[in-house]
Protein backbone atom coordinates (compact mmCIF):
# COMPACT_ATOMS: atom_id res chain seq x y z
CA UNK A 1 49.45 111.26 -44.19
CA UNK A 2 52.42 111.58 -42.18
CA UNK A 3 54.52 107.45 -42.69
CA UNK A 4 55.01 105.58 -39.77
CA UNK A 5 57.78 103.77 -41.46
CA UNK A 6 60.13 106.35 -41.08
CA UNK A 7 60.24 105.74 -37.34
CA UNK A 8 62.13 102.08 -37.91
CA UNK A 9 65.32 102.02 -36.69
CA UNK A 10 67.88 101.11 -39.85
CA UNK A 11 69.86 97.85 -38.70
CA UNK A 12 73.25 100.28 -39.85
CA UNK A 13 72.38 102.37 -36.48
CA UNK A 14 72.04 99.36 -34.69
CA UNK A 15 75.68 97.99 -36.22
CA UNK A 16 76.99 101.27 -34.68
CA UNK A 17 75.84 100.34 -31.52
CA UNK A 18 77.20 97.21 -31.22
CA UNK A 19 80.21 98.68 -33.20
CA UNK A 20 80.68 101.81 -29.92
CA UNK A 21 79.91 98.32 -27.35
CA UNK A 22 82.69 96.22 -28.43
CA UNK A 23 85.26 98.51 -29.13
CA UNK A 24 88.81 97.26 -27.59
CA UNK A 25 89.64 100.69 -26.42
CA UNK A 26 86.06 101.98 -25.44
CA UNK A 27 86.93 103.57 -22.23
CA UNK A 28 83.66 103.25 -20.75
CA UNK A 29 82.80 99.83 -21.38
CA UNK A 30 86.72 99.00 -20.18
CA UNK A 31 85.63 100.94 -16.94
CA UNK A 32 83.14 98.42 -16.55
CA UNK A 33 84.94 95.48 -17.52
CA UNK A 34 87.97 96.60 -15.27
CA UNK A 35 85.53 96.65 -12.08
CA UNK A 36 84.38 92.89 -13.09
CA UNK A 37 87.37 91.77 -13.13
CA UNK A 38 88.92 93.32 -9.79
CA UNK A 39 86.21 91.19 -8.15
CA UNK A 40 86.93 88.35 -9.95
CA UNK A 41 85.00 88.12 -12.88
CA UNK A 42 81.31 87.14 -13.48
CA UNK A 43 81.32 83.59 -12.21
CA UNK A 44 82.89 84.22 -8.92
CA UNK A 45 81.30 87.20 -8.48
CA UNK A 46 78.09 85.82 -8.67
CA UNK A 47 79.14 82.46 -6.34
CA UNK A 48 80.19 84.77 -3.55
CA UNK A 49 77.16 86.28 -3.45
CA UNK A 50 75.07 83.53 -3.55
CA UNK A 51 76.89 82.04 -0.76
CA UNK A 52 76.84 85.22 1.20
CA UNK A 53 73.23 85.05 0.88
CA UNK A 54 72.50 82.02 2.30
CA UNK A 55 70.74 82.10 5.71
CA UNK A 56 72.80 79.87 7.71
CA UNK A 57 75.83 81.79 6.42
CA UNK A 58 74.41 84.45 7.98
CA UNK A 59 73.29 83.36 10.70
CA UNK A 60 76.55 82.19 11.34
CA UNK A 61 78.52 85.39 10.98
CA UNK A 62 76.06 86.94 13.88
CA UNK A 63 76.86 84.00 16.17
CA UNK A 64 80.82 85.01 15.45
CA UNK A 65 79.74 88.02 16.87
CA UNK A 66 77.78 86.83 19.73
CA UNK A 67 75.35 89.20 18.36
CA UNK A 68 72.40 90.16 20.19
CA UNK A 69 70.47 90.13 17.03
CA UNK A 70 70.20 86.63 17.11
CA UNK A 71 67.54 86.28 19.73
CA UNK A 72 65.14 88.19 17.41
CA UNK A 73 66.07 86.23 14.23
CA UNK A 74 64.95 82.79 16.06
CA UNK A 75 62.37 84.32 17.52
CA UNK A 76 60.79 85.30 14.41
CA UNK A 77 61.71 82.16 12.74
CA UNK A 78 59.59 80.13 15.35
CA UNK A 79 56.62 82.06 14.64
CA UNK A 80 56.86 81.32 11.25
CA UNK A 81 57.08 77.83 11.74
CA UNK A 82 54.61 78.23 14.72
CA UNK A 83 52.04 79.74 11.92
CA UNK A 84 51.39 82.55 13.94
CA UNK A 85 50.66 84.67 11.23
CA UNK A 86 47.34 84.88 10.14
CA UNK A 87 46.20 83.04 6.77
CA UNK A 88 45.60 84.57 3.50
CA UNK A 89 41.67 82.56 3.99
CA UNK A 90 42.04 83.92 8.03
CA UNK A 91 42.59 87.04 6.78
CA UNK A 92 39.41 87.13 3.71
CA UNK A 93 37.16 86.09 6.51
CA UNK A 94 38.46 88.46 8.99
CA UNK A 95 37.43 91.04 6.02
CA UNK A 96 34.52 89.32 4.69
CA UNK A 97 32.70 87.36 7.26
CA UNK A 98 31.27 84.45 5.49
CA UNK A 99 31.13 85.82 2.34
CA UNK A 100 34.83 85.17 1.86
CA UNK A 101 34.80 81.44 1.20
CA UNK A 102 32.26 81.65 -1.51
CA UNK A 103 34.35 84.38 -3.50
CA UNK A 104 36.51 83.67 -6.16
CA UNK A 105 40.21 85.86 -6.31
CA UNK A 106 41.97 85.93 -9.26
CA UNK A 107 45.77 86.19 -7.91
CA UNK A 108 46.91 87.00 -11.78
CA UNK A 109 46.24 90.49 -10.70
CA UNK A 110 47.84 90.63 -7.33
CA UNK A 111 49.28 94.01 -5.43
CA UNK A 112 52.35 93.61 -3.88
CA UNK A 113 52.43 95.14 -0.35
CA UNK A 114 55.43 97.42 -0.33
CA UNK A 115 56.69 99.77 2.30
CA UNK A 116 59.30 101.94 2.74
CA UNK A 117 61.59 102.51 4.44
CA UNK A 118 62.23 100.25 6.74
CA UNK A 119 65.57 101.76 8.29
CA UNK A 120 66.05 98.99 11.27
CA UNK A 121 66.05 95.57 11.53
CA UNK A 122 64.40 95.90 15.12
CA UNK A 123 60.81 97.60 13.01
CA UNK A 124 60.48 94.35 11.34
CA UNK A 125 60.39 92.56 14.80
CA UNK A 126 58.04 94.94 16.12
CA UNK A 127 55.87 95.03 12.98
CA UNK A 128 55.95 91.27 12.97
CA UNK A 129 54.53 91.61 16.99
CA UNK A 130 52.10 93.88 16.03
CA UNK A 131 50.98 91.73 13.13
CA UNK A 132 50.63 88.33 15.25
CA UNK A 133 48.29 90.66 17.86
CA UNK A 134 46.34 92.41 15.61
CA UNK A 135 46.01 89.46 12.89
CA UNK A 136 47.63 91.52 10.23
CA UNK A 137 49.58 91.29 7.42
CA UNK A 138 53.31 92.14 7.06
CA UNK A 139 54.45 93.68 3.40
CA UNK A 140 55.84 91.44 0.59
CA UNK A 141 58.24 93.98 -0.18
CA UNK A 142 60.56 96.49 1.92
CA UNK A 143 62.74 99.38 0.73
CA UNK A 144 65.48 100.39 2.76
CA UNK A 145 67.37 103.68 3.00
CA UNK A 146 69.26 103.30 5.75
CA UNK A 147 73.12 104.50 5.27
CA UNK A 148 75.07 101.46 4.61
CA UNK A 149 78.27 102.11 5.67
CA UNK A 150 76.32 102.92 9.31
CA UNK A 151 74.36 99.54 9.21
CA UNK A 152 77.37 97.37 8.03
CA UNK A 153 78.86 98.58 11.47
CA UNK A 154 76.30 97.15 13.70
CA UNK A 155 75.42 94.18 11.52
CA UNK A 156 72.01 95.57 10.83
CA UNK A 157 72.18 94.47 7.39
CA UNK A 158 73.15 91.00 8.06
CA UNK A 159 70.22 90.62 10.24
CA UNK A 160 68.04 92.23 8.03
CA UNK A 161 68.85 90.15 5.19
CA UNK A 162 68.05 86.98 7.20
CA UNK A 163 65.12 88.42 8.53
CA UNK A 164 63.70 88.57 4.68
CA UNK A 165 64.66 85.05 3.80
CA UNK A 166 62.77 83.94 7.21
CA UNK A 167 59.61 86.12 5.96
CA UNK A 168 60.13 85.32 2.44
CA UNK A 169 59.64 89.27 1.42
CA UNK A 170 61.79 91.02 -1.23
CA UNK A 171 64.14 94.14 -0.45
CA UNK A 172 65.94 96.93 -1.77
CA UNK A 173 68.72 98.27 0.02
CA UNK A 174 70.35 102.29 -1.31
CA UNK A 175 73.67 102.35 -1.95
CA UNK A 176 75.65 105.20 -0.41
CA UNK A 177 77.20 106.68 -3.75
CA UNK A 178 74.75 109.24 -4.60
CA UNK A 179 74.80 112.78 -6.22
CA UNK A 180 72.94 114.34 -3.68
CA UNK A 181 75.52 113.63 -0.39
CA UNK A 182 78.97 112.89 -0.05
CA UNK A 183 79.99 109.18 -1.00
CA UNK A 184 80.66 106.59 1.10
CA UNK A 185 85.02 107.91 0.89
CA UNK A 186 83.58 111.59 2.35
CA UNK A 187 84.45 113.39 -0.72
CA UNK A 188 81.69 115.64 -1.94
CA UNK A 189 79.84 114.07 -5.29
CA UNK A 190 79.07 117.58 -6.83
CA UNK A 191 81.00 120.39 -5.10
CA UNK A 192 79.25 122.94 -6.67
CA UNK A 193 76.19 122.22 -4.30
CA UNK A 194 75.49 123.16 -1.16
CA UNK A 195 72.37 123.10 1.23
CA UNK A 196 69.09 125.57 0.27
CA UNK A 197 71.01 128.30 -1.27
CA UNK A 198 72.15 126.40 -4.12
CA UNK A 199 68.50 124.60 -4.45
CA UNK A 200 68.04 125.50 -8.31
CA UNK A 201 71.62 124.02 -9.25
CA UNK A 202 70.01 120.68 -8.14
CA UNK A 203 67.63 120.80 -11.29
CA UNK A 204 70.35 120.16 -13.30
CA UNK A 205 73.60 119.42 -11.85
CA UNK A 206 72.39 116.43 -9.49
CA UNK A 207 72.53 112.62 -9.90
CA UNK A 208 75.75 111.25 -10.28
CA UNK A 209 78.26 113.41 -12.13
CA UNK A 210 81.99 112.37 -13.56
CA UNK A 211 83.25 108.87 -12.04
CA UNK A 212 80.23 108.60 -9.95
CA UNK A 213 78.02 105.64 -11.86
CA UNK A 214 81.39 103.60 -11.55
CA UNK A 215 81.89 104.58 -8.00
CA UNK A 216 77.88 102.77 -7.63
CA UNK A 217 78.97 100.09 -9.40
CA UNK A 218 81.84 99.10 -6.97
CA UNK A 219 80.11 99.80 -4.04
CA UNK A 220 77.11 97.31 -5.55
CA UNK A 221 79.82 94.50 -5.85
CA UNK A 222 81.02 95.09 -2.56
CA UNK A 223 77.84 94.69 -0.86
CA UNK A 224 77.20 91.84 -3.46
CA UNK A 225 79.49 90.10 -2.76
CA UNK A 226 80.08 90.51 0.96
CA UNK A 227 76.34 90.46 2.11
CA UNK A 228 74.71 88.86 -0.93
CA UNK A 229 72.21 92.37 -1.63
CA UNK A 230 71.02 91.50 -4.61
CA UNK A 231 68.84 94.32 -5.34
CA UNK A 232 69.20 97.98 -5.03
CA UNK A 233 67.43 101.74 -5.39
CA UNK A 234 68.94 103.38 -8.82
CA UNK A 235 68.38 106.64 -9.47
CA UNK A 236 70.29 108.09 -12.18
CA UNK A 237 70.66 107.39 -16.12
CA UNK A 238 74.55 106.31 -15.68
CA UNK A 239 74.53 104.36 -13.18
CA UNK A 240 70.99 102.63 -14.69
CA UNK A 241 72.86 102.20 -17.50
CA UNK A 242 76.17 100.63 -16.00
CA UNK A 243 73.88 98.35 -14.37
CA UNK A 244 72.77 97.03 -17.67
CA UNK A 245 75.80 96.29 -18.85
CA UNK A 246 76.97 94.65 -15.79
CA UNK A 247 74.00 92.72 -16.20
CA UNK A 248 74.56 92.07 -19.85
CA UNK A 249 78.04 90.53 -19.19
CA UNK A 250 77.19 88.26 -16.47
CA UNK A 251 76.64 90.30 -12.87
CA UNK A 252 73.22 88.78 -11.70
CA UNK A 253 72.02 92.04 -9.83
CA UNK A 254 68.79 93.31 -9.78
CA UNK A 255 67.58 96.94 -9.33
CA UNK A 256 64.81 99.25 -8.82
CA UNK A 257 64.41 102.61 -10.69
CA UNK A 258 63.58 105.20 -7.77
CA UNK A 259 60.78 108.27 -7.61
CA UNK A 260 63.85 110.55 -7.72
CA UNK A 261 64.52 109.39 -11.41
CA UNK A 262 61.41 111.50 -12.91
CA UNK A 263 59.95 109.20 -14.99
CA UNK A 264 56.67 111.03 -15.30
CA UNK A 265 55.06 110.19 -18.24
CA UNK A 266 54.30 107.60 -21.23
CA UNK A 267 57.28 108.42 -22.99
CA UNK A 268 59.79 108.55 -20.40
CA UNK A 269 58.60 105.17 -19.31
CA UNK A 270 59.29 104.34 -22.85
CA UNK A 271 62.60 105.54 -22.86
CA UNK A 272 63.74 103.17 -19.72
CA UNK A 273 62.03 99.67 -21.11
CA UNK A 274 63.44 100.34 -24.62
CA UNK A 275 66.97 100.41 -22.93
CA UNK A 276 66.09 97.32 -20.70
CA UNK A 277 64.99 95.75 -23.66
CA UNK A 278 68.00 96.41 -25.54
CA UNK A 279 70.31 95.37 -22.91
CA UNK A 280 68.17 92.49 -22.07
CA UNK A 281 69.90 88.67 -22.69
CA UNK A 282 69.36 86.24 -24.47
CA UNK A 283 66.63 84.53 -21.88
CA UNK A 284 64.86 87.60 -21.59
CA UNK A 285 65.87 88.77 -18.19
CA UNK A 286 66.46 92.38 -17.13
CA UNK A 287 68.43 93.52 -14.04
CA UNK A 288 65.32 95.86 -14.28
CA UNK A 289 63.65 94.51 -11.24
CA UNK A 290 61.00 97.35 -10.10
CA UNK A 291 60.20 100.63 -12.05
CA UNK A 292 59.07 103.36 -9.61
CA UNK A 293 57.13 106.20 -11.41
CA UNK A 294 56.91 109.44 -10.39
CA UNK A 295 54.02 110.99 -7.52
CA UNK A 296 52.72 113.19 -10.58
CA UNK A 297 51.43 110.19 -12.51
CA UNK A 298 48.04 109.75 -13.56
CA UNK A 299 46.18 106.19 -14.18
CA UNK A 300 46.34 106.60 -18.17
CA UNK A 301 50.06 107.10 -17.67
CA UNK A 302 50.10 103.88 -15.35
CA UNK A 303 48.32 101.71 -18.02
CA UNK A 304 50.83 103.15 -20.97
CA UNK A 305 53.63 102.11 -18.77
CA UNK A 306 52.13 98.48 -18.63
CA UNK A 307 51.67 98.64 -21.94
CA UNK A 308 54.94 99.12 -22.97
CA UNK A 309 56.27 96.90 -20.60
CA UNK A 310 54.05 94.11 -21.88
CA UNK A 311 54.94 94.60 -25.32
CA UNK A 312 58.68 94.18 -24.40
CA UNK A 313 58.15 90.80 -22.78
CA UNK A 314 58.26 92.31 -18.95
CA UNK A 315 54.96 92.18 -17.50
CA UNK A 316 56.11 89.37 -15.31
CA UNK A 317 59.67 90.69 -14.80
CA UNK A 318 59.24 94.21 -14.30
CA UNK A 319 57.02 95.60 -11.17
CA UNK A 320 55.43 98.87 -11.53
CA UNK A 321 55.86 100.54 -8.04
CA UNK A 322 53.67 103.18 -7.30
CA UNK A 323 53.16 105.03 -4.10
CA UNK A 324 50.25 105.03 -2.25
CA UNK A 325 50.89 107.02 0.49
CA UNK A 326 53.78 109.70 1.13
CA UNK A 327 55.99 110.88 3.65
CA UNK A 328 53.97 113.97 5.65
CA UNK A 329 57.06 116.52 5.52
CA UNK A 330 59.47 117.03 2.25
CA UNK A 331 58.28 115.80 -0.23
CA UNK A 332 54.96 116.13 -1.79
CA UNK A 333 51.94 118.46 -0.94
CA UNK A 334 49.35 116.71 1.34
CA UNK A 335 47.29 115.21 1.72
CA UNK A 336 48.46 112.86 -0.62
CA UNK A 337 46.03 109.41 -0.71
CA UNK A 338 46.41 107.13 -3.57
CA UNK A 339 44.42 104.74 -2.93
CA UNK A 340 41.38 104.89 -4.79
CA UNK A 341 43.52 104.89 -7.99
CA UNK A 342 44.80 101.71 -7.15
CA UNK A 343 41.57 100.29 -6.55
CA UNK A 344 40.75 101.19 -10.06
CA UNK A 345 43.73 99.70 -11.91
CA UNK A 346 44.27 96.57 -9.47
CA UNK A 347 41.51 94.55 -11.74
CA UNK A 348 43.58 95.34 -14.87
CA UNK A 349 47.20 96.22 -14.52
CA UNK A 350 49.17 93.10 -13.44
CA UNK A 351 52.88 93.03 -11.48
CA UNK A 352 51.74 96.46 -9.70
CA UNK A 353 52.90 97.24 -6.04
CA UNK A 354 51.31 99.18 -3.48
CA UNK A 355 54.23 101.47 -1.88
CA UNK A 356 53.68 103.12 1.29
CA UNK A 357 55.99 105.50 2.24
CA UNK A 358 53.92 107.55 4.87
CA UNK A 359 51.04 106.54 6.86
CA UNK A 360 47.20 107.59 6.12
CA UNK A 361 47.26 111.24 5.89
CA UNK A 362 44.63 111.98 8.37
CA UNK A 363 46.56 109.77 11.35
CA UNK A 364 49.74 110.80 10.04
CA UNK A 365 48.86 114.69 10.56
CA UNK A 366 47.95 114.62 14.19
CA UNK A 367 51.76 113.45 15.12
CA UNK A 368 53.76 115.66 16.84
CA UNK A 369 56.31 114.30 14.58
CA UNK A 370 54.81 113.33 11.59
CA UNK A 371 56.81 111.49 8.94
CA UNK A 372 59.09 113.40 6.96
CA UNK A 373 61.66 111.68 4.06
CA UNK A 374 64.20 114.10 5.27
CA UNK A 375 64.82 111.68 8.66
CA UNK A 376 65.91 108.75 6.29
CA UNK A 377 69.14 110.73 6.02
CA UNK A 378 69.78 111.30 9.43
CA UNK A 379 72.49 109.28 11.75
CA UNK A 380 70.99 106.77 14.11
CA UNK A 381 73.08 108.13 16.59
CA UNK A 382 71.79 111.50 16.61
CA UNK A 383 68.29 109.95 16.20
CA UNK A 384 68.62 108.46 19.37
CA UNK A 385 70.54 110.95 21.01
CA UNK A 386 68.05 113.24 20.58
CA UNK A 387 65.16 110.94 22.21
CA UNK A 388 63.08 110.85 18.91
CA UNK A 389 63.38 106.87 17.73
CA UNK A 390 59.79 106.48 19.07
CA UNK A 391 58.70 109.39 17.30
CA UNK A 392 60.24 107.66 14.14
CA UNK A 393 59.22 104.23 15.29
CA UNK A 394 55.65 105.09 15.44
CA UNK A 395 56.23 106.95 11.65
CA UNK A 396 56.99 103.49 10.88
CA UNK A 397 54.08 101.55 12.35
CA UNK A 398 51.84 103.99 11.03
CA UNK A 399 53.02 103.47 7.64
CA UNK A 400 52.16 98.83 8.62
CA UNK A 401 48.79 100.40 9.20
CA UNK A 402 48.43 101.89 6.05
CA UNK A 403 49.56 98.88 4.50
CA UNK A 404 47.09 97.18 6.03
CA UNK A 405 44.34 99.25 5.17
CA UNK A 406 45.47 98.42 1.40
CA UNK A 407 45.20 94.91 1.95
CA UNK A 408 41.95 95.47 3.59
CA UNK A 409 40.15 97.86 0.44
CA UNK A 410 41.68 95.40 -2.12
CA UNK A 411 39.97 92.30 -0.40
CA UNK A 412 36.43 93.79 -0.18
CA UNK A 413 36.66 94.22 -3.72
CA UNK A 414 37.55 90.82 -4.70
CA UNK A 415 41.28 91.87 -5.32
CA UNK A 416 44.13 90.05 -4.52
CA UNK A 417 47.77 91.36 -2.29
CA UNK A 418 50.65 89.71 -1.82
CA UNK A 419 51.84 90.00 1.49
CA UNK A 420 55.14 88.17 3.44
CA UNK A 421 55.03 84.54 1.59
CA UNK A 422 56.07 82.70 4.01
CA UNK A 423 54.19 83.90 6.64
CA UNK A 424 50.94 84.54 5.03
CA UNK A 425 50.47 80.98 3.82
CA UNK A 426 47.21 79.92 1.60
């Protein structure tokens, strides 16, 4: 009988670990370090950012600008305080009739309503408008793809940022430093690739190669500390891994662990909570924020990740994001309707969110545009030059309607969502 003993790791390996860490002349932890301390170090990294974050700080820099965004941040504000929204017990009944207020809903298991991506601060306003006349939800969680050198110009990710304190909602913004594209300097990250005649180089030779993961880690202090974006899409080993030990010495960042990664399986999702674990402090805490598993998954795959992730102390820390719906074009084969497997684990897996990233498959088909992951990339400029942001728009809305028909499925069954907290109020 083959001894699971041998599989303990010898406290000697461990010692060599730690040994490789603290090294004076490690030149990739003093990479790190280096970076820290250009912004400051640790403390004042972390009280810029928290000031930057506040709402009336930015509030304030829009007013500098006599920004036209303004008018939409109050506006949404007063609904919110108006209670405009509908109720979580509004919305039961809506779904229930009746039957609602003699049902019990166990909120230990609640969905978080995630959608993606929300590229413009103007589709939260018109989500939220279509939400008040409809009586329906808006997410609890919004992923954001948008360039970020592009949105820093027009101050779209101030007012975005605002515009989830006001709702309450969590969001991820995605840095510009990539292996796929050119970085946010212009130079080319891997300039071995090109467009579709080099597609089987990206197997391999894709992510974030040579100074790259240090290149995401300053550009995550700059928007850190200039705009307060606490969390962020990761989607390669090194730079997951320089966010752990950023995290480790003091940086209080968050991220999320994106599709792109490949984590596809039990043991893959074993590999990335035994490093969060490892890197984790001393209060527990991960920078580990969301862990989005690959389209390919399967529900016994779902449950080993929870698993795992309970057995490491992060079933309340670390979110399982799964997608629910996809993008039409680019990315997956259609249709592609999760749903029913989420009705199946909601009951059972806890800290699970519901990501839409397309709308239903069967509206989403008849567009003459249908959604497609590849217009994330694109300018706004050409966008709008070329007369499609309604086209896009309506991608957008279609993917609120999806969300809501989540919301909707989960409620009949006696599950629980979490939607925008402050706007959905008990």
């Amino acid at each position: 009988m083959t001894d699971r003993k041998k599989l303990r790791i010898d406290s000697k390996r461990l010692s060599a670990i730690n040994d490789f860490l603290l090294e004076v002349n490690n030149p990739l932890v003093n990479g790190i370090l280096d970076l820290i301390e250009k912004y400051g170090g640790p403390d004042e990294i972390n009280r810029r950012a928290k000031e930057a974050r506040k709402l009336d700080v930015l509030i304030a820099r829009l007013e500098s600008k006599r920004s036209p965004l303004i008018r939409d941040l109050r506006w949404l504000e007063k609904q919110r305080d108006d209670g405009a929204f509908i109720t979580i017990p509004e919305y039961r009944r809506k779904v229930l009739g009746n039957k609602a207020d003699s049902m019990a809903f166990d909120e230990s298991f609640a969905v978080t309503l995630e959608i993606s991506a929300c590229q413009y601060f103007s589709w939260v306003i018109e989500e939220a408008r279509e939400a008040i006349a409809h009586r329906e939800l808006m997410p609890g969680r919004f992923i954001r793809v948008r360039n970020m050198k592009e949105q820093t110009a027009d101050d779209d990710v101030i007012a975005f940022a605002a515009a989830m304190q006001i709702v309450g909602s969590s969001y991820v913004e995605t840095l510009d430093t990539k292996g796929t594209l050119p970085g946010p300097d212009g130079a080319p990250a891997n300039v071995h690739l090109g467009g579709p005649e080099t597609i089987t180089g990206y197997f391999g030779g894709v992510g974030m190669p040579n100074e790259y993961p240090l290149k995401w880690a300053d550009e995550y202090l700059q928007y850190y500390t200039a705009y307060g974006v606490k969390q962020v899409l990761n989607v390669n080993n090194g730079s997951i891994l320089a966010a752990y030990l950023m995290h480790k010495l003091g940086i209080d960042m968050e991220f999320k662990i994106s599709v792109f990664t490949g984590n596809d399986n039990p043991f893959s999702c074993l590999w990335t909570m035994m490093t969060a674990k490892l890197f984790s402090r001393d209060d527990g805490t991960t920078p580990l924020i969301g862990f989005n598993l690959s389209n390919s998954v399967n529900s016994e795959t779902i449950e080993l990740a929870a698993y795992v992730r309970k057995k490491f102390g992060f079933e309340d820390v670390v979110r399982i994001e799964h997608h629910i719906t996809e993008t039409y074009k680019s990315i997956v084969r259609q249709p592609y309707d999760r749903l029913p497997q989420l009705l199946e684990l909601a009951n059972h897996v806890k800290n699970i969110s519901a990501k839409h990233e397309g709308g239903v498959p069967e509206i989403d088909s008849t567009r003459s545009h249908p959604s497609d992951i590849l217009d994330y990339f694109r300018e706004k400029n050409e966008i709008e030059q070329k007369g499609e942001m309604p086209l896009v728009t309506q991608n957008y809305m279609d993917k609120h309607r999806a969300v809501n028909r989540t919301a909707e499925e989960l409620t009949k069954r006696g599950l629980t969502f979490i939607a925008a907290p402050h706007l959905h109020r008990d």
